[in-house]
PDB file of N, CA and C in Angstrom:
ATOM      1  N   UNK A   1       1.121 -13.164-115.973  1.00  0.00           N
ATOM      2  CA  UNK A   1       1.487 -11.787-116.204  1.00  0.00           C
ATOM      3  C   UNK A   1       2.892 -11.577-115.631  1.00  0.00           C
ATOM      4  N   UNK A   2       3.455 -10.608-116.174  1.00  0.00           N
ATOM      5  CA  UNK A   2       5.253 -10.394-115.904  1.00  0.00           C
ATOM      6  C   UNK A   2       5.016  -8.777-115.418  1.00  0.00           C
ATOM      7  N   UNK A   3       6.274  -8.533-114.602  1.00  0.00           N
ATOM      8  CA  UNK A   3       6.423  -7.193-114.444  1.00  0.00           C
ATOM      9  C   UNK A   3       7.517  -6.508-115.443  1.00  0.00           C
ATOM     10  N   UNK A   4       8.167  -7.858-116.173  1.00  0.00           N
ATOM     11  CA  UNK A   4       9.463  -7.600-116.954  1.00  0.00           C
ATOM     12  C   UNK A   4       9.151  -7.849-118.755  1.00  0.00           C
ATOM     13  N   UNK A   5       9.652  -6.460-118.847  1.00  0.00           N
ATOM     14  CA  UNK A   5       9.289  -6.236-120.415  1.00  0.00           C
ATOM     15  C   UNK A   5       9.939  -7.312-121.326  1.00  0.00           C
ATOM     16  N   UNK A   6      11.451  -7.504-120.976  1.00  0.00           N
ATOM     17  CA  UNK A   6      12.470  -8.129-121.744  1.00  0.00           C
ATOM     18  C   UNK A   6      11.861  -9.765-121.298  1.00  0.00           C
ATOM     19  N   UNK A   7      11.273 -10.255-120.401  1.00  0.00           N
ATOM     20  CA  UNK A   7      11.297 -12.063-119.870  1.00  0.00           C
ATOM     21  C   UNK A   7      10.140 -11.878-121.182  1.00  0.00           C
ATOM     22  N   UNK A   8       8.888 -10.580-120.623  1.00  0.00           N
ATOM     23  CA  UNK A   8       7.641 -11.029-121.642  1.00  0.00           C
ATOM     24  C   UNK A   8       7.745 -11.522-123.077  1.00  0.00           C
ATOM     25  N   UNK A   9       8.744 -10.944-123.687  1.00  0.00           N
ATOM     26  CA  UNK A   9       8.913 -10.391-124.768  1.00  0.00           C
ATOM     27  C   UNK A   9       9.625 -11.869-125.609  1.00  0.00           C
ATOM     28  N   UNK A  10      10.608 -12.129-124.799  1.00  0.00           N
ATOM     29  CA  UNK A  10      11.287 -13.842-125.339  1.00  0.00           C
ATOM     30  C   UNK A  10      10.009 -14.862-124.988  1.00  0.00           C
ATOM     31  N   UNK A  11       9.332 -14.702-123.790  1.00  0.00           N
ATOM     32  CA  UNK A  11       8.230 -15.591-124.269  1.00  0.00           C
ATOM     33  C   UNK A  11       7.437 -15.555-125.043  1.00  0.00           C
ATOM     34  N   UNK A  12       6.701 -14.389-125.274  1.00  0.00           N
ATOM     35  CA  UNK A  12       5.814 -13.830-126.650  1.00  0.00           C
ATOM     36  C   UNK A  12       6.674 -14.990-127.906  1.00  0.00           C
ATOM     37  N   UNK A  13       7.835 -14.220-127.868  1.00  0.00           N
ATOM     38  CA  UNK A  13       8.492 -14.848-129.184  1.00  0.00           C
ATOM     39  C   UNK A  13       8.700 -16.460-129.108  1.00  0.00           C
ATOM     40  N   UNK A  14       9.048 -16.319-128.195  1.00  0.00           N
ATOM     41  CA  UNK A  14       9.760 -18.329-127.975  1.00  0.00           C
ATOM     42  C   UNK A  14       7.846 -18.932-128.309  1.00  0.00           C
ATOM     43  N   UNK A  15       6.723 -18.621-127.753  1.00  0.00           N
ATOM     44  CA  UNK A  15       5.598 -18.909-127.878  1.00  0.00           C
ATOM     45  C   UNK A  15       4.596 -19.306-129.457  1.00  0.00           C
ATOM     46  N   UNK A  16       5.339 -17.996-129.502  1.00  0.00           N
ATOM     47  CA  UNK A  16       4.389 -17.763-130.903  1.00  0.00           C
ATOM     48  C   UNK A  16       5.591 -19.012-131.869  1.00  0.00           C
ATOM     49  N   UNK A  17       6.555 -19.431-131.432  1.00  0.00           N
ATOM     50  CA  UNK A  17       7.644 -20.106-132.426  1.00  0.00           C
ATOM     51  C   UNK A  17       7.350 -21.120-132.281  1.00  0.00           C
ATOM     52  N   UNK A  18       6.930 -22.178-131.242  1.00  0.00           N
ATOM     53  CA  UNK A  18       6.775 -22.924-130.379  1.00  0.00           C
ATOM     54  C   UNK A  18       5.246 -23.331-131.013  1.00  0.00           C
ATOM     55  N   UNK A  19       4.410 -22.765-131.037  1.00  0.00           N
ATOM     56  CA  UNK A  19       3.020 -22.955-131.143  1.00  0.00           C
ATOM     57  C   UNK A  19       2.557 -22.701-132.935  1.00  0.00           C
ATOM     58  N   UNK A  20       3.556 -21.926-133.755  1.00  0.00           N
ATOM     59  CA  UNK A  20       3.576 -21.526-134.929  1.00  0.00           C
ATOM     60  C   UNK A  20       2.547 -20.531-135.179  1.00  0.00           C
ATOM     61  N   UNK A  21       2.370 -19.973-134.213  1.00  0.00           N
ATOM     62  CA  UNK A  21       0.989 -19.193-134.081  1.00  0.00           C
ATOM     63  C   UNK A  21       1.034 -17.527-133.979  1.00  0.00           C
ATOM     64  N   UNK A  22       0.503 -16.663-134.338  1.00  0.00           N
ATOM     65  CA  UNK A  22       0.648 -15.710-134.300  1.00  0.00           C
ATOM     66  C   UNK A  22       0.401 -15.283-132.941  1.00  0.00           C
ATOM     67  N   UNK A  23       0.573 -14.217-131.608  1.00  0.00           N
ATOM     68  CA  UNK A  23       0.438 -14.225-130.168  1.00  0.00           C
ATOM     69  C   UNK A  23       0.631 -12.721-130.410  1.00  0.00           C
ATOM     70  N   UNK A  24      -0.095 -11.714-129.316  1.00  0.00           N
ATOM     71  CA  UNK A  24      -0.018 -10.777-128.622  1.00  0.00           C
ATOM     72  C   UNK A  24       0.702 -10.234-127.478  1.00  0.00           C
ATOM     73  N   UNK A  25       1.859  -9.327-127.520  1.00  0.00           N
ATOM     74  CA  UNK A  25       1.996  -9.169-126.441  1.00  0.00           C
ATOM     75  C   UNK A  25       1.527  -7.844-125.333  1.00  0.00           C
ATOM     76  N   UNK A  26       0.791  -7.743-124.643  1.00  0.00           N
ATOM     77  CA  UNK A  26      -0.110  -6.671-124.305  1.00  0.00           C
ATOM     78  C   UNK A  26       0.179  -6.218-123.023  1.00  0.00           C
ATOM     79  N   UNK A  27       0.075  -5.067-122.372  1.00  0.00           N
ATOM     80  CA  UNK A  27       0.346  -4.609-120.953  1.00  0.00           C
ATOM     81  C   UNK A  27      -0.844  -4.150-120.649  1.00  0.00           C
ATOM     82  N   UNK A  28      -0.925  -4.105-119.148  1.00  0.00           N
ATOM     83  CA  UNK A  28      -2.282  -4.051-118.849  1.00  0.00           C
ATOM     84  C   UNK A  28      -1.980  -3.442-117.195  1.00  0.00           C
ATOM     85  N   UNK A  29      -2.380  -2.108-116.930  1.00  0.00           N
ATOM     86  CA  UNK A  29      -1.495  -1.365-115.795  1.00  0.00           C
ATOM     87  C   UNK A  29       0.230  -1.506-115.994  1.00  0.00           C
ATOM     88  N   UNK A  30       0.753  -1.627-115.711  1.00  0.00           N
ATOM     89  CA  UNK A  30       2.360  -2.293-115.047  1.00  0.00           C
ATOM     90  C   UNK A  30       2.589  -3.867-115.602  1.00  0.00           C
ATOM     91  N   UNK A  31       1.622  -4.306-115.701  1.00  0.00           N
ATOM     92  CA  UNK A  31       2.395  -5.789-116.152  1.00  0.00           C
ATOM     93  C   UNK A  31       1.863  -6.326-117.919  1.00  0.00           C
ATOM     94  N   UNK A  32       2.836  -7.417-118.380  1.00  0.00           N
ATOM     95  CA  UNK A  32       2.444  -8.189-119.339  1.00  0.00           C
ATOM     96  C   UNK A  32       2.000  -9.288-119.921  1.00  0.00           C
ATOM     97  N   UNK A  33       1.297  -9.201-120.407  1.00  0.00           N
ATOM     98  CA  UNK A  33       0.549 -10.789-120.582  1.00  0.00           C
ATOM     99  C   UNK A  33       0.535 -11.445-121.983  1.00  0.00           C
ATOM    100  N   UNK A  34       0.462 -12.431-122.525  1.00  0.00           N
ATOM    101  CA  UNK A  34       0.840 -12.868-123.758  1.00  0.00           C
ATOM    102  C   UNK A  34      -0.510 -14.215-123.951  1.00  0.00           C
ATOM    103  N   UNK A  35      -0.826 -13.967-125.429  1.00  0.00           N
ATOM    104  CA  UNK A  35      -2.116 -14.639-125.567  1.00  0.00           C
ATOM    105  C   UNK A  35      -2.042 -14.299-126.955  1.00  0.00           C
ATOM    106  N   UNK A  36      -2.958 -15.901-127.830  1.00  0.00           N
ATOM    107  CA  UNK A  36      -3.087 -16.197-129.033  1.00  0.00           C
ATOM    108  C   UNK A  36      -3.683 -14.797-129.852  1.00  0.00           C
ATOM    109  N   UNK A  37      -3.112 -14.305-131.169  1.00  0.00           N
ATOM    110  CA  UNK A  37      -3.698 -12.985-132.079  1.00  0.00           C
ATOM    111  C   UNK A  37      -5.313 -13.127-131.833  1.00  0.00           C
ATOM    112  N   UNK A  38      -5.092 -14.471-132.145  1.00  0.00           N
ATOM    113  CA  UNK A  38      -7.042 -14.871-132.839  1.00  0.00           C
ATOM    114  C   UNK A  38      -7.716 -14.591-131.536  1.00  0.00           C
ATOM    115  N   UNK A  39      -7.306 -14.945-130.501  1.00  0.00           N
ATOM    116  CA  UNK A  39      -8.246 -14.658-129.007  1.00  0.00           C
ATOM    117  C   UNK A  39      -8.381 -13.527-128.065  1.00  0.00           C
ATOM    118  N   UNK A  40      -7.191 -12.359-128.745  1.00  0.00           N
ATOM    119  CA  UNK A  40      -7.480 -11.729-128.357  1.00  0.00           C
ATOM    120  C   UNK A  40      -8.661 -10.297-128.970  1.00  0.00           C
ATOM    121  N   UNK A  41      -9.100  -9.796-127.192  1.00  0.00           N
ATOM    122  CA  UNK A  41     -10.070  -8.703-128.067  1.00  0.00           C
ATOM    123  C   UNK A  41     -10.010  -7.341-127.191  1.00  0.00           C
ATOM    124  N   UNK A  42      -8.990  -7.449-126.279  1.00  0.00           N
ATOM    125  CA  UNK A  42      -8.825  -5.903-125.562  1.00  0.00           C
ATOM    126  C   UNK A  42      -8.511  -5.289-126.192  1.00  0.00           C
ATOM    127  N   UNK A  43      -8.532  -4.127-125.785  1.00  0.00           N
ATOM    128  CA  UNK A  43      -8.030  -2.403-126.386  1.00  0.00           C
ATOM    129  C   UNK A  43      -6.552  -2.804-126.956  1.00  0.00           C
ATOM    130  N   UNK A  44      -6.977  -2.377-128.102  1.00  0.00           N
ATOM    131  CA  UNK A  44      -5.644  -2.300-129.696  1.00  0.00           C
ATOM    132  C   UNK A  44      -4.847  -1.047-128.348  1.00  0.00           C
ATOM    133  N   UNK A  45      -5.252  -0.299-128.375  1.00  0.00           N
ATOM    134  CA  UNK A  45      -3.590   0.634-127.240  1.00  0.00           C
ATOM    135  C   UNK A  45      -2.836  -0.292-126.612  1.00  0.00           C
ATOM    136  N   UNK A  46      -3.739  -1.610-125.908  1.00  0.00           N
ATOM    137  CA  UNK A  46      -2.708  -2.119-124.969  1.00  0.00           C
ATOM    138  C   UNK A  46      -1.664  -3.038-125.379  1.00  0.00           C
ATOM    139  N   UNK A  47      -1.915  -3.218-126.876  1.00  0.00           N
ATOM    140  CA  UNK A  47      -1.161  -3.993-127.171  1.00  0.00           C
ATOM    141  C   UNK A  47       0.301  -3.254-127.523  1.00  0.00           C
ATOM    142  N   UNK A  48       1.365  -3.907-127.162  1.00  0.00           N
ATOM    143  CA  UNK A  48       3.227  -3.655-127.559  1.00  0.00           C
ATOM    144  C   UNK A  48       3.554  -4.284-128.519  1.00  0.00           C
ATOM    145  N   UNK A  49       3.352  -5.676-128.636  1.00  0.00           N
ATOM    146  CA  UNK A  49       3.814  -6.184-130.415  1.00  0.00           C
ATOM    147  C   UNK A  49       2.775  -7.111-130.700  1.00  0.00           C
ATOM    148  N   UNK A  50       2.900  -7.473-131.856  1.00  0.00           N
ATOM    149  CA  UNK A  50       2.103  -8.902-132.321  1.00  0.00           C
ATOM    150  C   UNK A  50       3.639  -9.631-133.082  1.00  0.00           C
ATOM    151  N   UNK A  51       3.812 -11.328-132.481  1.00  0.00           N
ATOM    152  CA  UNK A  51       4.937 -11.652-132.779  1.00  0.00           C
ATOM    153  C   UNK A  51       4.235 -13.065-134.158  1.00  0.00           C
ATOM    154  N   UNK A  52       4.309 -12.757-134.926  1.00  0.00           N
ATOM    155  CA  UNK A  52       3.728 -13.538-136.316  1.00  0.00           C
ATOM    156  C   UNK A  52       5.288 -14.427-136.623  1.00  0.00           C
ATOM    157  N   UNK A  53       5.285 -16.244-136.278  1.00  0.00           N
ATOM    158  CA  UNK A  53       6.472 -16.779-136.628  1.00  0.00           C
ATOM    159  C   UNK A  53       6.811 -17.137-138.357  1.00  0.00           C
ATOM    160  N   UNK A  54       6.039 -16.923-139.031  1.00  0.00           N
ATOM    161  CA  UNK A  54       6.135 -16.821-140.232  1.00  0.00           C
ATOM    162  C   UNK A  54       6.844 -15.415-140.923  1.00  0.00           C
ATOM    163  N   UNK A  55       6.756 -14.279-139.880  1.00  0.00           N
ATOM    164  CA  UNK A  55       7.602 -13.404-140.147  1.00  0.00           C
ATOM    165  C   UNK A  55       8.816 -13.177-140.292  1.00  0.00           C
ATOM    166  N   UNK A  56       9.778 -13.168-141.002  1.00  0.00           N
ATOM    167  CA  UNK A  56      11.232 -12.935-140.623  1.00  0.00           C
ATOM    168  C   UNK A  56      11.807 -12.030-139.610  1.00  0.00           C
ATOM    169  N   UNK A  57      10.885 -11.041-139.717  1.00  0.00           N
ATOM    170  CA  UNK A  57      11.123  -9.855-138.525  1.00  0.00           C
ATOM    171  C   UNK A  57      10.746 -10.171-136.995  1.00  0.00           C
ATOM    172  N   UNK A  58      11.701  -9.989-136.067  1.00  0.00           N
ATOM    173  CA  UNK A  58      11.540 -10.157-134.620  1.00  0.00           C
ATOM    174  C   UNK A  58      11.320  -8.805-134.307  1.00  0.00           C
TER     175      UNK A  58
END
C-alpha cells in the first residue's frame, strides 16, 4: 500500500503493462493498493481507475 497517489498510479500502469493484465487501482482509508481486475471484489467506490494495457487510453 502507498500513501502517494502519483508512485500508485505509475505502478498500477507500469503493472498492468508488465503483466498484460488488466489491474485495479483502489484506496482504502488514506492509502493505495493495486491488484489483478479479475481478483478483485471490494467496494466498486473504492476503486480510482482500472488500468486495461490493451487500452490506448492511460
Amino acid at each position: 500500500m502507498s500513501h502517494n497517489l502519483t508512485l500508485a498510479q505509475n505502478h498500477a500502469f507500469d503493472l498492468a503493462r508488465t503483466l498484460m493484465v488488466p489491474v485495479i487501482l483502489f484506496q482504502v482509508d488514506d492509502e493505495f493498493g493495486v491488484m489483478l481486475s479479475s481478483e478483485y471484489d471490494g467496494e466498486h467506490d473504492a476503486i480510482v481507475h482500472e488500468y486495461d494495457p490493451w487500452s490506448s487510453a492511460h
